[in-house]
C-alpha atoms as a PDB file:
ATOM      1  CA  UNK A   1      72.505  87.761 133.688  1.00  0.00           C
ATOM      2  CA  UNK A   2      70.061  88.567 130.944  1.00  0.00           C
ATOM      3  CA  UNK A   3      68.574  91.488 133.544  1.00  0.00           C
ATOM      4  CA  UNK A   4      72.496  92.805 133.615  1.00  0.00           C
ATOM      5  CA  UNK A   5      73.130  93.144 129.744  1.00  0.00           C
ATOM      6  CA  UNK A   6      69.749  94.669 128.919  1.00  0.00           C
ATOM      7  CA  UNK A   7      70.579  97.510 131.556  1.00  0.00           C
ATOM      8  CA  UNK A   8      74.114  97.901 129.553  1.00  0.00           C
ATOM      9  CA  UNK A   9      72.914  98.033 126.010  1.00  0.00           C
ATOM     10  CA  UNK A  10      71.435 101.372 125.808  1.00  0.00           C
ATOM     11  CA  UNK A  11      75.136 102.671 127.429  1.00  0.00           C
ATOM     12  CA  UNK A  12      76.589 100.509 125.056  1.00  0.00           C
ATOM     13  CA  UNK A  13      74.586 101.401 121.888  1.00  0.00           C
ATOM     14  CA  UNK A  14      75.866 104.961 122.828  1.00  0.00           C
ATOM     15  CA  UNK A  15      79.185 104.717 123.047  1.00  0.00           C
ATOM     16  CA  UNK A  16      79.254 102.952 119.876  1.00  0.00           C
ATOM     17  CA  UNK A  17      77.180 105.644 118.308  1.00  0.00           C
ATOM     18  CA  UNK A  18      79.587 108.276 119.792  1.00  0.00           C
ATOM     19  CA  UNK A  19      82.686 106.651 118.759  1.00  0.00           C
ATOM     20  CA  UNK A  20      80.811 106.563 115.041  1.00  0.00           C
ATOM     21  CA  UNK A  21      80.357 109.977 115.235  1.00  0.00           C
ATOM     22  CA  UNK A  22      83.751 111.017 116.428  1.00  0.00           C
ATOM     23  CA  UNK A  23      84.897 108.765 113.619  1.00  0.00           C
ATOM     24  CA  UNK A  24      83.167 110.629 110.237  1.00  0.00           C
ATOM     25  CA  UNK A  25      83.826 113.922 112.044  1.00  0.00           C
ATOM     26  CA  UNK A  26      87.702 112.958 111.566  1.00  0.00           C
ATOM     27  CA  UNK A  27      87.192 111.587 108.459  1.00  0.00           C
ATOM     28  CA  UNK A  28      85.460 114.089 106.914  1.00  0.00           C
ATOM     29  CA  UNK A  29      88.200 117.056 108.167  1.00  0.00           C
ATOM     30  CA  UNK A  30      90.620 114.792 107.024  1.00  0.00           C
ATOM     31  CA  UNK A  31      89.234 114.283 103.767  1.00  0.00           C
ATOM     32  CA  UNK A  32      88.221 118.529 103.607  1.00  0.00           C
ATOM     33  CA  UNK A  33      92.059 119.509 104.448  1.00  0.00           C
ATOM     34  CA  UNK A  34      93.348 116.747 101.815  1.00  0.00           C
ATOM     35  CA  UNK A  35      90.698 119.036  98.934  1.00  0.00           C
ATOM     36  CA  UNK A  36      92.303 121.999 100.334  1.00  0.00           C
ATOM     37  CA  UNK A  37      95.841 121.012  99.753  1.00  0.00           C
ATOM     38  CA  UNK A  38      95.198 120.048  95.836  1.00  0.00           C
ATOM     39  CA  UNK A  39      93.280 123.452  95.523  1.00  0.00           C
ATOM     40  CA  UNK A  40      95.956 125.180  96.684  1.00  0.00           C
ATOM     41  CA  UNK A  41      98.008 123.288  94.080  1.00  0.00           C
ATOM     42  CA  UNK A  42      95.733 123.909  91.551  1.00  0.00           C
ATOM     43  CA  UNK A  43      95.552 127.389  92.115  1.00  0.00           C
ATOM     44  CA  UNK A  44      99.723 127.729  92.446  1.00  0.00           C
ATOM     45  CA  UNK A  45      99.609 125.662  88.819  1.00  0.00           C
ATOM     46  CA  UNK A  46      96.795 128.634  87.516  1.00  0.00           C
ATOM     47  CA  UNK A  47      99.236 131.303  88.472  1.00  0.00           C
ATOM     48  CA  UNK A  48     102.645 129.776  87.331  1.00  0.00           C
ATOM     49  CA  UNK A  49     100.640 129.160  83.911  1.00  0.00           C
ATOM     50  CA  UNK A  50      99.386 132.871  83.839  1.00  0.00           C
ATOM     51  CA  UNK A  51     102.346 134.523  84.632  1.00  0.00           C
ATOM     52  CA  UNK A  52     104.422 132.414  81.695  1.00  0.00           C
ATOM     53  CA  UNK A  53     101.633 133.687  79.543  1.00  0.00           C
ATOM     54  CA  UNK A  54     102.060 137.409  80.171  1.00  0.00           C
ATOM     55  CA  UNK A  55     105.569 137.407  79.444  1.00  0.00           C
END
């Protein structure tokens, strides 16, 4: 038995490490597109502001 799970822990410690991986790689373009949606707020905000400015 013992022979058995130390065969399947390095497979094991990788597909945990992948799924980790896969994990902060959606995260993180999750989190980048969420920053790019309030900058292009921001930015709309900017112009509105502007343009009430120069009239």
């Amino acid at each position: 038995m013992i022979e058995i799970a130390t065969q399947f822990l390095p497979i094991l410690f990788m597909l945990v490490l992948v799924a980790f991986v896969i994990f902060i790689v959606f995260f993180l373009s999750g989190h980048f597109n969420r920053t790019k949606r309030i900058e292009e707020k921001l930015d709309k905000a900017l112009r509105e502001i502007a343009e009430k400015k120069e009239k």
